[in-house]
Protein backbone atom coordinates (compact mmCIF):
# COMPACT_ATOMS: atom_id res chain seq x y z
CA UNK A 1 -54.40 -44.19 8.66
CA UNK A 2 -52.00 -41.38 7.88
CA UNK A 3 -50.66 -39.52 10.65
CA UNK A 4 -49.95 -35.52 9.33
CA UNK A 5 -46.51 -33.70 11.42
CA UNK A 6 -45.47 -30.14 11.18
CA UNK A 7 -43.44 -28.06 12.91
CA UNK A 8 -44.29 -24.73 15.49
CA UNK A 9 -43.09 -22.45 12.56
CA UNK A 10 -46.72 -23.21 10.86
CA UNK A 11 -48.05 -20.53 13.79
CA UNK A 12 -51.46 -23.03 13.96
CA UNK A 13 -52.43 -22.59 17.96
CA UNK A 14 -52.01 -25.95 19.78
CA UNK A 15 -56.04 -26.62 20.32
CA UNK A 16 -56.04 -25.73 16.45
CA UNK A 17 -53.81 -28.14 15.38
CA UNK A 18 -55.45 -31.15 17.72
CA UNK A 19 -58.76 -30.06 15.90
CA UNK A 20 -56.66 -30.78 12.78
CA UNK A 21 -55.35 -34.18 13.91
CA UNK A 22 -51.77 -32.73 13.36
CA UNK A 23 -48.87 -33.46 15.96
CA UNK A 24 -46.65 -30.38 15.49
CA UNK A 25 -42.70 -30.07 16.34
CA UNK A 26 -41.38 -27.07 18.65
CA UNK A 27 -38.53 -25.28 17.31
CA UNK A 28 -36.91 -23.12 20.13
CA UNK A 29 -36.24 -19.61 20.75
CA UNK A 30 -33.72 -18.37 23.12
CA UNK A 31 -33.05 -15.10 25.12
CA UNK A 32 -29.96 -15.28 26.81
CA UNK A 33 -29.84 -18.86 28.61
CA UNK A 34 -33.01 -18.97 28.97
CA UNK A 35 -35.13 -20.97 26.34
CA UNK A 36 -38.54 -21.29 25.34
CA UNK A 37 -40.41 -23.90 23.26
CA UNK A 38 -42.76 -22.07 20.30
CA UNK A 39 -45.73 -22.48 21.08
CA UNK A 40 -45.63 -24.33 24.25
CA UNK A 41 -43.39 -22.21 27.30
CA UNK A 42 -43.86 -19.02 25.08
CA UNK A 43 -46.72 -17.18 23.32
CA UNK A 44 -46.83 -14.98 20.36
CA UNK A 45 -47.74 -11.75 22.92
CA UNK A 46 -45.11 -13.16 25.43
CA UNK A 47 -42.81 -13.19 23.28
CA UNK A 48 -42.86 -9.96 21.37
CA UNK A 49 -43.02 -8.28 24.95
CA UNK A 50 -39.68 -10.08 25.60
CA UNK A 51 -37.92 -9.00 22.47
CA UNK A 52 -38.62 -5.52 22.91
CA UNK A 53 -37.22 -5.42 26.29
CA UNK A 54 -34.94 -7.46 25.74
CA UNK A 55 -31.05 -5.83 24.28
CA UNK A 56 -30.26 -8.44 22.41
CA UNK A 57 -31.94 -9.83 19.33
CA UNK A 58 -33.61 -13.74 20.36
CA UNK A 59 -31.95 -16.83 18.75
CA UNK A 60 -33.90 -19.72 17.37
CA UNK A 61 -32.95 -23.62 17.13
CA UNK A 62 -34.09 -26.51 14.96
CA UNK A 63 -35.60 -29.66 15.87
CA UNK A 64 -33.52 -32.18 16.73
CA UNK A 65 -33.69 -35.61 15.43
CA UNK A 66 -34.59 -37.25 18.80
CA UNK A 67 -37.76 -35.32 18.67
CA UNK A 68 -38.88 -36.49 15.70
CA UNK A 69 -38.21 -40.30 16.87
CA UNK A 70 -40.32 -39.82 19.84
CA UNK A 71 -43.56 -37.76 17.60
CA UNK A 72 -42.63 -40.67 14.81
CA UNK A 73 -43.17 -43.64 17.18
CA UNK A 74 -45.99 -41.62 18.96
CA UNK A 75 -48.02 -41.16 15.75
CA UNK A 76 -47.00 -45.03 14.67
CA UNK A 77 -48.60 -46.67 18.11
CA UNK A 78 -51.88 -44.23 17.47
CA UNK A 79 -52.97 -46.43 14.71
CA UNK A 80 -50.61 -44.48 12.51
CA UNK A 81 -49.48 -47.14 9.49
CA UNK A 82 -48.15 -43.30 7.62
CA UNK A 83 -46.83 -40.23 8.51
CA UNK A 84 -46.73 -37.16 6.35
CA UNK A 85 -44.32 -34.64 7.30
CA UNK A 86 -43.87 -31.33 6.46
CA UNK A 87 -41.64 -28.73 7.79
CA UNK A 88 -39.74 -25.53 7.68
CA UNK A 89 -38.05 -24.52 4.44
CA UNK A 90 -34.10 -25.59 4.61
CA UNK A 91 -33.40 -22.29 3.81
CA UNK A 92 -34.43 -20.92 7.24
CA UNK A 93 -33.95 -23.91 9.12
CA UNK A 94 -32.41 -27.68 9.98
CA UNK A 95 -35.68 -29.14 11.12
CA UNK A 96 -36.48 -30.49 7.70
CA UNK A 97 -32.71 -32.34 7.55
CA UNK A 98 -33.36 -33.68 11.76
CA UNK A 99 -36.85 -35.06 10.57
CA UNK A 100 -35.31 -36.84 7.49
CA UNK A 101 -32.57 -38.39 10.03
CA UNK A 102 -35.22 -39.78 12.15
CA UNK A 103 -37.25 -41.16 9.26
CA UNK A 104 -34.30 -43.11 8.68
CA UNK A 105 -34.77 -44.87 12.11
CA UNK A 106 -37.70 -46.45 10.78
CA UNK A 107 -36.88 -48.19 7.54
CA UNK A 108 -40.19 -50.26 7.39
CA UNK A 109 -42.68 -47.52 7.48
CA UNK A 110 -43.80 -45.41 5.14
CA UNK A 111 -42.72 -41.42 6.28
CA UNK A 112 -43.06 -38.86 3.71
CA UNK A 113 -40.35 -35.65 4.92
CA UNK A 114 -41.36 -32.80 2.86
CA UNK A 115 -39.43 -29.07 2.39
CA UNK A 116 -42.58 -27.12 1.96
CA UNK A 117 -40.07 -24.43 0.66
CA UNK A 118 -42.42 -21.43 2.90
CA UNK A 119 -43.12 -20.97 6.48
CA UNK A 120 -45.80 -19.74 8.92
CA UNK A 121 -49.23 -18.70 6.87
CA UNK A 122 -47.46 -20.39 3.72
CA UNK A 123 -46.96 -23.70 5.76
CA UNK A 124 -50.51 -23.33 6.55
CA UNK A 125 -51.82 -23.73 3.10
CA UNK A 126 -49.88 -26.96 2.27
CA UNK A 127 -51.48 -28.38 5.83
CA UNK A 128 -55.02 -27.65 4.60
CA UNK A 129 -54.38 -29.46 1.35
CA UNK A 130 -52.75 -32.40 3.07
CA UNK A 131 -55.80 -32.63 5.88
CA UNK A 132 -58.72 -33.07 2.95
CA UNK A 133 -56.84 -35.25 0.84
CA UNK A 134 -56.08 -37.34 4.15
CA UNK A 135 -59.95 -36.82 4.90
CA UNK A 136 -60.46 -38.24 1.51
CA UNK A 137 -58.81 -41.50 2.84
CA UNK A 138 -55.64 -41.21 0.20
CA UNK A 139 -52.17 -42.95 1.19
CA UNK A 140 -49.84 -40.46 2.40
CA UNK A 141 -47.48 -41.23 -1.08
CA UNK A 142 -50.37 -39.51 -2.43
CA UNK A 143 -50.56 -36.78 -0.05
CA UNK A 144 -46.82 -35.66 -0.42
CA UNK A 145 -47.01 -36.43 -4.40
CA UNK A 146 -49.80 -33.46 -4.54
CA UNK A 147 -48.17 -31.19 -1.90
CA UNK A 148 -44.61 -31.52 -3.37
CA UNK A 149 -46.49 -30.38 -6.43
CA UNK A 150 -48.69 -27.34 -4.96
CA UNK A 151 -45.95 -25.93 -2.78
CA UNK A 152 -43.81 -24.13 -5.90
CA UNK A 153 -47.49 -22.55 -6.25
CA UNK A 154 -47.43 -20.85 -2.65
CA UNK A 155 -46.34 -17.65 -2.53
CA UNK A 156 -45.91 -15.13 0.86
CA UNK A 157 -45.76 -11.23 0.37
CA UNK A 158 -45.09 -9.75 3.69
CA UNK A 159 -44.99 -5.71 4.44
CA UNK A 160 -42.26 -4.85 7.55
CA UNK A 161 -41.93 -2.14 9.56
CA UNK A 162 -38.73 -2.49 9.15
CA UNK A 163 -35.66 -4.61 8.35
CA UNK A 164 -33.55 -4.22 10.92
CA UNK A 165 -34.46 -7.91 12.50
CA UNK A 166 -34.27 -9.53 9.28
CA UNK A 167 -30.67 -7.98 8.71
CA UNK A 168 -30.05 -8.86 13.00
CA UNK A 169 -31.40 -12.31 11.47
CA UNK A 170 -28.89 -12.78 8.53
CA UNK A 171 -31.24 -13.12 6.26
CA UNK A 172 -30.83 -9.72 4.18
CA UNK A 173 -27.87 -7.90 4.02
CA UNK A 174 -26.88 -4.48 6.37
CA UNK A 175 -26.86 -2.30 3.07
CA UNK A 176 -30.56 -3.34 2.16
CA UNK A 177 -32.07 -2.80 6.29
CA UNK A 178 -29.93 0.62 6.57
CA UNK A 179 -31.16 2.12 3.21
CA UNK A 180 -34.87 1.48 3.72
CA UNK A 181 -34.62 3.03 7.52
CA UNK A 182 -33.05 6.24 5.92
CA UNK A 183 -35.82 6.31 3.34
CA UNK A 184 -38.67 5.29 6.11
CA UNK A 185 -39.86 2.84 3.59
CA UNK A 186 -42.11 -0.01 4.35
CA UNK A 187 -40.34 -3.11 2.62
CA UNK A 188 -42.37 -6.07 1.08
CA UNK A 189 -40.49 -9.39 1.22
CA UNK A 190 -41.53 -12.09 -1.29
CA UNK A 191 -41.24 -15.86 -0.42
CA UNK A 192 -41.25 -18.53 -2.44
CA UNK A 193 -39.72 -21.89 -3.08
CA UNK A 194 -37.77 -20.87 0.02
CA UNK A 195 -36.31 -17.88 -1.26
CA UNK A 196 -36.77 -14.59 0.44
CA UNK A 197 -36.17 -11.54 -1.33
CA UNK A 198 -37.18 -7.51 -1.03
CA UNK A 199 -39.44 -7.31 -3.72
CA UNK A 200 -41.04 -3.48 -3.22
CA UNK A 201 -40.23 -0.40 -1.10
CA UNK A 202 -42.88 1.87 -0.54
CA UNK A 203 -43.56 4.75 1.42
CA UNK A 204 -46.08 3.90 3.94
CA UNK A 205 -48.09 1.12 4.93
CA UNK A 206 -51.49 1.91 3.00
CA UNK A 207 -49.15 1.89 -0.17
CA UNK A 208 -48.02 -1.68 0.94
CA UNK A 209 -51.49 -2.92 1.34
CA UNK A 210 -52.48 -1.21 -2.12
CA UNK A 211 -49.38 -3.00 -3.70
CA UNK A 212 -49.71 -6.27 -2.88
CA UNK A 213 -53.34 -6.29 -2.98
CA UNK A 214 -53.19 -5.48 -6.60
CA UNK A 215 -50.42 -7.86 -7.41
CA UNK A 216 -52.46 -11.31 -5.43
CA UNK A 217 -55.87 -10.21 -7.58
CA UNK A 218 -53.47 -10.74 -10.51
CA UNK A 219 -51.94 -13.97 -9.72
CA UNK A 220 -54.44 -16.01 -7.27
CA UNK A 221 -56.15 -18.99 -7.50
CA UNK A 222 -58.98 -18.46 -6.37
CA UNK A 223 -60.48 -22.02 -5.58
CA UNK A 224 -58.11 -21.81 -2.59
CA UNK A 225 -58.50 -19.41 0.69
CA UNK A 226 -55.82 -17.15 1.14
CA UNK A 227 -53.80 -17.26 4.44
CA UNK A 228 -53.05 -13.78 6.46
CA UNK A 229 -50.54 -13.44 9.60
CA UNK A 230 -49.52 -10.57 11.81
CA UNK A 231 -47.29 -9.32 14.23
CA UNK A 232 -49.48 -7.94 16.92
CA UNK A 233 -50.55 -4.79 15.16
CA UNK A 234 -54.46 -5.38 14.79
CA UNK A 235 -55.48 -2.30 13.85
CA UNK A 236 -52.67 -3.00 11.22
CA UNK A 237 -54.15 -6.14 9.79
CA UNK A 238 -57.57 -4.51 10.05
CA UNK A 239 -56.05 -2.49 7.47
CA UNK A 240 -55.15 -4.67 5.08
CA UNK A 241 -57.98 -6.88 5.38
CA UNK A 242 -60.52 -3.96 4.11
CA UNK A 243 -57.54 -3.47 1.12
CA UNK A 244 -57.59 -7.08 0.12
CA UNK A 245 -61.37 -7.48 -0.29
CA UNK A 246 -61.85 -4.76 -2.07
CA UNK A 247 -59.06 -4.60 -4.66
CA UNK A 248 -58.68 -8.48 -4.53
CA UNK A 249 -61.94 -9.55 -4.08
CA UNK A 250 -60.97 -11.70 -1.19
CA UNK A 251 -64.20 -13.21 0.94
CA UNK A 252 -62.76 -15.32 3.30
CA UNK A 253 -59.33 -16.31 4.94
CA UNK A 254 -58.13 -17.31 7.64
CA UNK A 255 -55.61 -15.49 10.31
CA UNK A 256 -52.21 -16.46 12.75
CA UNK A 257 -50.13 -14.40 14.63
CA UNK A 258 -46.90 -14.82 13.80
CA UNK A 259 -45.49 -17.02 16.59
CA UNK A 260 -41.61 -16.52 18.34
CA UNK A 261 -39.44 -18.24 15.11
CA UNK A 262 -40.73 -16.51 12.36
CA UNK A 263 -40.83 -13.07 14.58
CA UNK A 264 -37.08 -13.04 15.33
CA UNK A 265 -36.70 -12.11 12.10
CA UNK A 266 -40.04 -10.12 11.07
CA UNK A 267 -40.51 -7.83 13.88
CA UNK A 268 -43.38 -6.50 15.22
CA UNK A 269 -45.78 -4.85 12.65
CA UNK A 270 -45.30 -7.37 10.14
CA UNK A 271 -48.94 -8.02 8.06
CA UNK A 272 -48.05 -10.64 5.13
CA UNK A 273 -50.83 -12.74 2.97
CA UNK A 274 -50.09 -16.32 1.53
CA UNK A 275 -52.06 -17.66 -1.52
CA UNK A 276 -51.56 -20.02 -4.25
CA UNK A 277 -50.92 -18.70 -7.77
CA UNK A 278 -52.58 -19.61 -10.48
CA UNK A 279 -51.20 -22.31 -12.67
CA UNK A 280 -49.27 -21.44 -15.65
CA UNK A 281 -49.91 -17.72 -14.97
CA UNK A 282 -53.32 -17.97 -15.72
């Protein structure tokens, strides 16, 4: 039996994830000297309320290695004989190098590591896939054969409200986050392959929606479900929702909040989509 491992950055709720049969990873988050597992000590609502009280920007840590020994031998004595694991771009994080250094520690078993090259709603794609082909009963060689395939074909668009965490973050420079506050622009980051980039600035968040609506009813496949995440702004993602079905055609998704990791640097506000382009453009 294959045993599927993620890590908290996929933002799937704990009872979600045991529904799944998936044994997920905590990465950290930190305010001050006080730290909080994602997902487990900390909430997505908990946490947000922190941040904005809080004077200093949160820091996040990886996964360590002696996790990953302990969730490794766990899923092994559970009638495990495989273990697929997929984690955290190594862009944004460590977790994916700590969970190939624990592998390591078990030479005789077969553990697939796997970049996924996204994170959060993106993640949560790939761990769909790898559940039904699991389902289906294939070896998890299989399983990380097809993901490693599928995952160039994920693709996040994500509107902020603004930058300024993502430049707090390192993860765009000052120049970019002071320029769109001066304009009051909404910014829409693109992610894919585990590159993160400001793809659009446009005024406004109904422009946003509009945008990126238009450009996933160009480019999705639509034999799989989009994914949608927020940052506690309902009304928001309300928004967005009614933009997406009717200039994308969308029926069904499904939705996360964006948990503590993935906030740091997103904010509150945030409304992204995740889908899987269509091959060879068409």
């Amino acid at each position: 039996m294959v045993k599927i491992i993620t890590d908290s950055t996929c933002d799937i709720p704990q009872e979600e994830a045991a529904r799944m049969g998936i044994l997920t990873a905590p990465l950290t988050v930190r305010f001050g000297e006080k730290e909080y597992r994602d997902g487990v000590d900390i909430t997505p609502g908990e946490f947000f309320a922190k941040m904005a009280a809080s004077p200093e920007l949160p820091t996040t840590s990886q996964v360590n290695s002696g996790v990953f020994m302990d969730l490794f031998r766990e899923a092994l004595a559970e009638k495990g004989d495989e273990i697929v694991g997929l984690f955290l771009t190594h862009r944004l994080s460590g977790t994916y190098q700590s969970a190939c250094i624990a592998r390591n520690t078990f030479p005789r078993r077969n553990i697939c590591i796997i970049d996924s090259g996204t994170g959060s709603l993106g993640i949560r794609i790939l761990l769909r896939h790898a559940v039904r082909l699991r389902d289906e009963g294939r070896s998890a060689a299989e399983i990380a054969e097809e993901i490693e395939r599928m995952k160039r074909r994920v693709i996040i668009r994500i509107s902020l409200e603004t930058l300024k965490y993502a430049q707090k973050g390192g993860r765009i420079p000052m120049t970019a986050a002071v320029v769109g506050t001066l304009l009051h622009v909404k910014p829409i980051l693109r992610i894919q392959d585990g590159v993160i980039q400001i793809e659009k600035k446009v005024r406004g968040n109904q422009a946003a929606y509009d945008w990126m609506a238009r450009a996933m009813d160009a480019e999705w496949d639509r034999s799989c479900p989009p994914s949608l995440a927020s940052a506690q702004c309902p009304e928001l993602l309300q928004a967005f929702v009614r933009t997406l079905t009717a200039t994308a055609g969308m029926e069904a998704c499904d939705h996360q909040e964006l948990g503590p990791v993935i906030g740091v640097y997103s904010g509150p506000g945030a409304v992204g989509v995740a889908y899987l382009l269509r091959e060879n453009g068409f």
